[in-house]
C-alpha atoms as a PDB file:
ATOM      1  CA  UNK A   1     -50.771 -58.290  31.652  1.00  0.00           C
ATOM      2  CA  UNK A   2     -51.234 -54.967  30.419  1.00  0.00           C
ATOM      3  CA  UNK A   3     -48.153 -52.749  29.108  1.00  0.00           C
ATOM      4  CA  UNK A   4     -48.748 -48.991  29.428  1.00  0.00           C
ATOM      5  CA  UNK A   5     -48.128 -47.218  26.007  1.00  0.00           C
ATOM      6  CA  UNK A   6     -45.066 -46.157  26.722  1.00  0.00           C
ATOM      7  CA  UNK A   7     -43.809 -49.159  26.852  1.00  0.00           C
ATOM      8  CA  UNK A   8     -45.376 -50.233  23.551  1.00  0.00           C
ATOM      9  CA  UNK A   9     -44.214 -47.303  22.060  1.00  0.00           C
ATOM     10  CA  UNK A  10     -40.367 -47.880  23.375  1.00  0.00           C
ATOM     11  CA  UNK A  11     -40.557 -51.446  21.913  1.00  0.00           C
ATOM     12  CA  UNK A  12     -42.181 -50.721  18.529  1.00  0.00           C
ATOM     13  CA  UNK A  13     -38.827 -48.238  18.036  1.00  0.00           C
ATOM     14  CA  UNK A  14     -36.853 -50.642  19.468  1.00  0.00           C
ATOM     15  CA  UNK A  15     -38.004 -53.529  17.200  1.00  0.00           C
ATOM     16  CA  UNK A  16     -38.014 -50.728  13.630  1.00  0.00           C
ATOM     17  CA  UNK A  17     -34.239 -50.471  14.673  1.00  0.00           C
ATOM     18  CA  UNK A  18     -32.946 -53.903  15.004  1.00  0.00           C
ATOM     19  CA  UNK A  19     -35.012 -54.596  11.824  1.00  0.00           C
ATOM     20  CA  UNK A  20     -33.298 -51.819   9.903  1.00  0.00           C
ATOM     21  CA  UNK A  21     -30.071 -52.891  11.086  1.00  0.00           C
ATOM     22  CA  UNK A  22     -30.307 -56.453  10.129  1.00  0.00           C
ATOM     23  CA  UNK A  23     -29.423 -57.604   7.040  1.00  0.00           C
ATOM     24  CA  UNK A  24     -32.339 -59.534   5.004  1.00  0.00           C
ATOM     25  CA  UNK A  25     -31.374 -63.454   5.297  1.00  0.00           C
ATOM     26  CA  UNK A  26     -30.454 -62.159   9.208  1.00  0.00           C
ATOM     27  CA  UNK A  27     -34.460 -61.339   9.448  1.00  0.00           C
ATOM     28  CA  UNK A  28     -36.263 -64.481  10.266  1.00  0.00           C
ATOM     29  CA  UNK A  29     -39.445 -65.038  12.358  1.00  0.00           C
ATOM     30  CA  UNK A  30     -39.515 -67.724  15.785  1.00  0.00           C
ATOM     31  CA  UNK A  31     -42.266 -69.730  14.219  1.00  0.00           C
ATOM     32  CA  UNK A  32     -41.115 -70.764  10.540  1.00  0.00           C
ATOM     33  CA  UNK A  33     -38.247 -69.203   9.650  1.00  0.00           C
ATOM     34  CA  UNK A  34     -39.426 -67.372   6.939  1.00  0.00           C
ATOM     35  CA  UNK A  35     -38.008 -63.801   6.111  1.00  0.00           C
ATOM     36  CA  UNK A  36     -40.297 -61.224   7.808  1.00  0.00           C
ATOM     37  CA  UNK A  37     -41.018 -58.169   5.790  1.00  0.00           C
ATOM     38  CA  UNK A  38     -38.357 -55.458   6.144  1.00  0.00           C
ATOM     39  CA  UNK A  39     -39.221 -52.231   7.800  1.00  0.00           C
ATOM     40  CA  UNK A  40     -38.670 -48.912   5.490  1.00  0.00           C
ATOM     41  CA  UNK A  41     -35.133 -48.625   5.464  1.00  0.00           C
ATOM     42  CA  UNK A  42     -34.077 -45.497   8.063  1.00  0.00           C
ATOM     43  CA  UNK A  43     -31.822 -42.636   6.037  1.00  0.00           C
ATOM     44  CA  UNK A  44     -28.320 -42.787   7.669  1.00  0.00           C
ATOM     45  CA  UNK A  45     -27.098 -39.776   9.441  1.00  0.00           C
ATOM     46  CA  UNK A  46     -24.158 -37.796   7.757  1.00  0.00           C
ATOM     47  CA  UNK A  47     -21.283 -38.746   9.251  1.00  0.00           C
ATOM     48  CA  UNK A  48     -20.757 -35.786  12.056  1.00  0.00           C
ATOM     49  CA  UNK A  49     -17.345 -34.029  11.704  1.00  0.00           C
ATOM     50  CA  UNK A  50     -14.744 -35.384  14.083  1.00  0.00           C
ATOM     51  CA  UNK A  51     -12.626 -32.669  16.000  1.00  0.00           C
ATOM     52  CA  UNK A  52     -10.314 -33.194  18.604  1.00  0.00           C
ATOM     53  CA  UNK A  53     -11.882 -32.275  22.232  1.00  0.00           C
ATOM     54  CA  UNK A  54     -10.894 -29.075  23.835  1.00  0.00           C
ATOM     55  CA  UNK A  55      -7.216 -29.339  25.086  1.00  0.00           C
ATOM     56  CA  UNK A  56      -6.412 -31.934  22.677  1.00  0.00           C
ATOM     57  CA  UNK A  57      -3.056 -31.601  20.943  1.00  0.00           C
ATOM     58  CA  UNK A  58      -5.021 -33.884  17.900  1.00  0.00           C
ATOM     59  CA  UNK A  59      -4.977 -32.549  14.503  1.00  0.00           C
ATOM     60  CA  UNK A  60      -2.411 -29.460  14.801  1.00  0.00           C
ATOM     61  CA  UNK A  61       0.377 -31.366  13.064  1.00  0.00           C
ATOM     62  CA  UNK A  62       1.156 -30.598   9.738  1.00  0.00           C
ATOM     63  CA  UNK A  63      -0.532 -32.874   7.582  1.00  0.00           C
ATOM     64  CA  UNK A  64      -3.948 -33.165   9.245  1.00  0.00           C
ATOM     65  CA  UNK A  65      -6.846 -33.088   6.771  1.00  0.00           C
ATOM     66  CA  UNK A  66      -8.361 -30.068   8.481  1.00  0.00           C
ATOM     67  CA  UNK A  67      -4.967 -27.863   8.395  1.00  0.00           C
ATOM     68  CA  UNK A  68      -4.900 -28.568   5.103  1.00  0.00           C
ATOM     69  CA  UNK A  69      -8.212 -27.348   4.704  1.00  0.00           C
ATOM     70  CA  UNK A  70      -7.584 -23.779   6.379  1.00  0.00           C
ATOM     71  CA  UNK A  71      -6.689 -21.288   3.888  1.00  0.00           C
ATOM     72  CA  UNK A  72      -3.169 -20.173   3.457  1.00  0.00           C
ATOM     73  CA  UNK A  73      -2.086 -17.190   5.473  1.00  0.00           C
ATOM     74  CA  UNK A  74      -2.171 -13.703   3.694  1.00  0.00           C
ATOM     75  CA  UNK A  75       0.853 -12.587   2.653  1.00  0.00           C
ATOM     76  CA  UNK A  76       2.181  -9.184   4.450  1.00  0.00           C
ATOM     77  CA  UNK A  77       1.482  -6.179   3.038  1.00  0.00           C
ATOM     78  CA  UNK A  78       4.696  -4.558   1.136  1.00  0.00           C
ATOM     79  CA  UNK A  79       6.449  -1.110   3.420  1.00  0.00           C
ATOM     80  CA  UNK A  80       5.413   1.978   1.894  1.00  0.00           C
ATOM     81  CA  UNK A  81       7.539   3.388  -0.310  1.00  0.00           C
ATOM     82  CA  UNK A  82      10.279   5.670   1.064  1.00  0.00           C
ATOM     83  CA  UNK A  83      10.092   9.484   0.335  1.00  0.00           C
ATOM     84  CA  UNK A  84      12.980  10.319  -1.776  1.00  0.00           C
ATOM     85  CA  UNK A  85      16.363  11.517  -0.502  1.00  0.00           C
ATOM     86  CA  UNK A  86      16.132  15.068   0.115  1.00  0.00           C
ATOM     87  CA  UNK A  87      17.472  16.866  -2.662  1.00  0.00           C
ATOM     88  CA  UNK A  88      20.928  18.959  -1.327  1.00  0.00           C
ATOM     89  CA  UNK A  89      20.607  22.798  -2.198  1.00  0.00           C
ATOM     90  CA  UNK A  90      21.532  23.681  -6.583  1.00  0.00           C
ATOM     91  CA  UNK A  91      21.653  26.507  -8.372  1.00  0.00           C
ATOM     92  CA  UNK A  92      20.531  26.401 -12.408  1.00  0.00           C
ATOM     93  CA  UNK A  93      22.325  29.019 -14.850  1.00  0.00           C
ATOM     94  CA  UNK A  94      21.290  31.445 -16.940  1.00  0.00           C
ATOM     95  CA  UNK A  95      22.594  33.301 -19.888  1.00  0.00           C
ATOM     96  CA  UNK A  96      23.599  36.852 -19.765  1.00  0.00           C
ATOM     97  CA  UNK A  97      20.130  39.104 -19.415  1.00  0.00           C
ATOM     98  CA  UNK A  98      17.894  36.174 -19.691  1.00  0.00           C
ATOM     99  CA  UNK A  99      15.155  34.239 -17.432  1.00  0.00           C
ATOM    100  CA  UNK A 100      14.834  31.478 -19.360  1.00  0.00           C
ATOM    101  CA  UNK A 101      16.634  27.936 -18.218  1.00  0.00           C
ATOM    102  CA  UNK A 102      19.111  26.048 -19.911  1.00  0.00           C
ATOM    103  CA  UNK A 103      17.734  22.283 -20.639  1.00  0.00           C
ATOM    104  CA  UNK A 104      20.743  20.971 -18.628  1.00  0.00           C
ATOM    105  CA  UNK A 105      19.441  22.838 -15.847  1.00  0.00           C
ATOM    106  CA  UNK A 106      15.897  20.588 -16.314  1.00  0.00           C
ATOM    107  CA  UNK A 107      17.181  17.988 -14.062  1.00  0.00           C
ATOM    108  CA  UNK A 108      17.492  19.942 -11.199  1.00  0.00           C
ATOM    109  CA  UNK A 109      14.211  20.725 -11.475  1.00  0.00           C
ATOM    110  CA  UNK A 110      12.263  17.589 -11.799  1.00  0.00           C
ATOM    111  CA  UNK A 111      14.579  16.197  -8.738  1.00  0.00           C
ATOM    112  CA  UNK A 112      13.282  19.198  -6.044  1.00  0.00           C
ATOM    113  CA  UNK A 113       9.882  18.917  -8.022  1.00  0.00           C
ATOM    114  CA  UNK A 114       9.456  14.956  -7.168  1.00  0.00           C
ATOM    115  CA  UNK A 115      10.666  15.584  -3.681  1.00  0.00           C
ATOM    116  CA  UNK A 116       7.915  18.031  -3.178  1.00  0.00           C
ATOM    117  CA  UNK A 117       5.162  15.945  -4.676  1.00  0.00           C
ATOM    118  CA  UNK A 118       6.372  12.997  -2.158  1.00  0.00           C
ATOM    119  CA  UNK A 119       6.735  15.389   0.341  1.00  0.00           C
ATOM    120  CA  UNK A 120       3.808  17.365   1.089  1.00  0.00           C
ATOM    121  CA  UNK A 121       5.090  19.388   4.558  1.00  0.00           C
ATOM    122  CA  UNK A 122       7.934  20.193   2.575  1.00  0.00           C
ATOM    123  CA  UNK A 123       8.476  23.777   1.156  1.00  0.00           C
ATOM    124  CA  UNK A 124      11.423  25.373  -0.723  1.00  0.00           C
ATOM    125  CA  UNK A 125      13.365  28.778  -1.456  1.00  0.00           C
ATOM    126  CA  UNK A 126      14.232  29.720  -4.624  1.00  0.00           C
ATOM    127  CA  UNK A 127      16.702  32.342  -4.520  1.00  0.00           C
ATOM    128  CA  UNK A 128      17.040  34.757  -7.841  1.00  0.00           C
ATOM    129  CA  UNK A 129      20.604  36.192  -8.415  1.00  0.00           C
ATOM    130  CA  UNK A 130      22.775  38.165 -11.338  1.00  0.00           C
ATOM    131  CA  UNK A 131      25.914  39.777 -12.494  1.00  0.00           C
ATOM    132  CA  UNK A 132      27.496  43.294 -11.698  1.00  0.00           C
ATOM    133  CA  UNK A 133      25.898  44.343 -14.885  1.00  0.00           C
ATOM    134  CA  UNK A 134      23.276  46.490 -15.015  1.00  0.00           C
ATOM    135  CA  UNK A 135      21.649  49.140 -12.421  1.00  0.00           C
ATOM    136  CA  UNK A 136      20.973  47.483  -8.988  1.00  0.00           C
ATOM    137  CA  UNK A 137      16.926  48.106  -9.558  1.00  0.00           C
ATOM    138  CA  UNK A 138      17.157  46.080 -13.259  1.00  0.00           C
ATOM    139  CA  UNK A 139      19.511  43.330 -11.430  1.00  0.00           C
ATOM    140  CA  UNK A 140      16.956  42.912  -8.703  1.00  0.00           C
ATOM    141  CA  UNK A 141      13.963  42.346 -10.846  1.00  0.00           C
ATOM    142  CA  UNK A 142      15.741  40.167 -13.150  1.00  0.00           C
ATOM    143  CA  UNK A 143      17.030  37.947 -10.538  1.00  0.00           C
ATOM    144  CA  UNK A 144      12.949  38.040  -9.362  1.00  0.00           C
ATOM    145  CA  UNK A 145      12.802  36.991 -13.118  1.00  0.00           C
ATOM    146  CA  UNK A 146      14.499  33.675 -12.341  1.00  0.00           C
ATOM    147  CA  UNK A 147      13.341  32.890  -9.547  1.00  0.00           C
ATOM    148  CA  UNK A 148       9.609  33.174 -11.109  1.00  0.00           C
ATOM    149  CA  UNK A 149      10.630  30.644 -13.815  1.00  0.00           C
ATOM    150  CA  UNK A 150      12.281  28.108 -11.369  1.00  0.00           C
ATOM    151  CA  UNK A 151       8.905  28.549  -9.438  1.00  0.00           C
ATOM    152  CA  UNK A 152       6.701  28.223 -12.824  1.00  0.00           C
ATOM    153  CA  UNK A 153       9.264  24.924 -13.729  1.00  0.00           C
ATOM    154  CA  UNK A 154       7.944  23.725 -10.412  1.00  0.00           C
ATOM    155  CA  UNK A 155       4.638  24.441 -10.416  1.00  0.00           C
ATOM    156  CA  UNK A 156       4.406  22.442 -13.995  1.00  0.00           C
ATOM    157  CA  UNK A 157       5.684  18.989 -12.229  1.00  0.00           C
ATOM    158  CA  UNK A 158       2.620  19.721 -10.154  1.00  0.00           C
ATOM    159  CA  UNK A 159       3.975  21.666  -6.810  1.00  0.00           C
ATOM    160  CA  UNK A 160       1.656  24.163  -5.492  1.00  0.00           C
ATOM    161  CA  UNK A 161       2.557  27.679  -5.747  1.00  0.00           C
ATOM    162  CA  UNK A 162       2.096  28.436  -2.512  1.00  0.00           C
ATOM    163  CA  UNK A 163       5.002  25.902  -1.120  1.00  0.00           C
ATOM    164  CA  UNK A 164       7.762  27.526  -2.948  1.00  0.00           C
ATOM    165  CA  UNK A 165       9.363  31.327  -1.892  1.00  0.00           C
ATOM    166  CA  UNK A 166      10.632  33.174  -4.475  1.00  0.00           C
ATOM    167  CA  UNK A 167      13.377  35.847  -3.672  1.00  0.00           C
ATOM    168  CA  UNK A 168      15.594  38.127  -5.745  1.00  0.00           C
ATOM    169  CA  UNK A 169      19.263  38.901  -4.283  1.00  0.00           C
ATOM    170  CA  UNK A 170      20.448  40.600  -7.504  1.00  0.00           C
ATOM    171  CA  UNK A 171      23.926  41.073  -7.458  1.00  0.00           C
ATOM    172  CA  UNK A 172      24.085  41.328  -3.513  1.00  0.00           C
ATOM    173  CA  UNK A 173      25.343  37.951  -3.230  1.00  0.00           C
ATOM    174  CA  UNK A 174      28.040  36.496  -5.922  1.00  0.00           C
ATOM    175  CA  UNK A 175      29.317  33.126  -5.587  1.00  0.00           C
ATOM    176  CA  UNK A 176      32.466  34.193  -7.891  1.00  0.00           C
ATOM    177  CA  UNK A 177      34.375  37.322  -6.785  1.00  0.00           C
ATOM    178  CA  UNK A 178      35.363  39.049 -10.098  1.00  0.00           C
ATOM    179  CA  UNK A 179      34.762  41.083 -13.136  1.00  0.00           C
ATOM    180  CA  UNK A 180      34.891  38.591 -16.465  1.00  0.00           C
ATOM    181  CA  UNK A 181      33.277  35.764 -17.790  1.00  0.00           C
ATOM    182  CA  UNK A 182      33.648  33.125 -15.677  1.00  0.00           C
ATOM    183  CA  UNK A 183      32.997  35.191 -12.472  1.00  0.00           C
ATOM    184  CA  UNK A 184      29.722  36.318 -14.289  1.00  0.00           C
ATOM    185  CA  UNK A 185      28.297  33.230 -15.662  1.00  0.00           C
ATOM    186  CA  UNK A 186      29.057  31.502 -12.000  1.00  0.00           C
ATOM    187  CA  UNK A 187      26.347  34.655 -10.857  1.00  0.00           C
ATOM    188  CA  UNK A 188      23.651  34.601 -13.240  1.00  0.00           C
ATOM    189  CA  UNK A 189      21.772  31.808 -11.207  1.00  0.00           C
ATOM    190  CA  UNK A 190      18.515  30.908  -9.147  1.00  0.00           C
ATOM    191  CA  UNK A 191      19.453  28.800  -6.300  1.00  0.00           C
ATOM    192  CA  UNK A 192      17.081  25.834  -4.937  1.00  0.00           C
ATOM    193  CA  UNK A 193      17.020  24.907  -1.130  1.00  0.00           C
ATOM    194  CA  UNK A 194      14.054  22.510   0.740  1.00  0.00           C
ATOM    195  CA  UNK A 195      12.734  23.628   3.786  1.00  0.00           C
ATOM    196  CA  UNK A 196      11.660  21.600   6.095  1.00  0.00           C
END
């Protein structure tokens, strides 16, 4: 009888895979017994990866080998940080016939100036004032006078130039009613206010 070679072929593979399977005192030929030569051993397969079939509720518990492989979530990103409070309007003080701050006054300052750094669509007013002393013309420019160096303190914590107003009231506006001391030093100011 004559086998096609297809059928040769399909035994020859079938025979080189029982032989590789079979352990060596299992391998024995039907006329003496003897051990028959072993066939080149065949390479084993990796093992393929097992995952649970589609719809399967296999392997989402907690301690699963592959959750645990998974990286860990990333953590949320922090809020950004808050704009600071707006600062409420303050005057700073100046000595009698003088521009120049007072280094109590410095505070002020740096709390409008880091509101308008945070802040960029903010703008403020600075608003120059003085005492009944003097001619109206000399009060005028030297409330312009400190309102300049409230803008220059400003412009120094890095605000631009052009988001602050600078505007001289000279003695048109006194927040103390009165001719002595106290009325006076309560007038010699520059008064801050943010505009939004």
């Amino acid at each position: 009888m004559t086998r096609s070679p297809l059928t040769l072929l399909v035994s020859a593979t079938a025979v080189a895979v029982l032989a590789g399977c079979a352990s060596p005192s299992a391998t024995t030929t039907a006329a003496g017994g003897a051990a028959a030569p072993s066939a080149a051993p065949v390479a084993a397969a990796p093992p393929a990866p097992t995952s649970p079939p589609a719809g399967s509720s296999a392997g989402l518990g907690g301690g699963s080998a592959r959750s645990a492989a998974l990286p860990p979530a990333p953590a949320p990103a922090p809020p950004p940080p808050a704009a600071p409070a707006v600062p409420e309007t303050a005057s700073v003080y100046f000595d009698f016939d003088a521009a120049a701050m007072q280094q109590a006054d410095l505070a002020v300052i740096e709390r409008f100036g880091r509101y308008l750094a945070a802040v960029p669509a903010a703008t403020a007013r600075v608003e120059g004032h003085a005492d009944e002393r003097g001619s109206s013309e000399y009060n005028l420019a030297l409330g312009q006078r400190r309102a300049q160096a409230v803008v220059d303190a400003l412009k120094v914590l890095g605000v631009a130039e052009r988001r602050v107003e600078a505007v001289s009231y000279g003695e048109e506006r006194p927040r103390a009613p009165g001719s002595n001391e106290q009325a006076w030093a309560q007038n010699r100011r520059a008064d801050l206010a943010v505009r939004r």
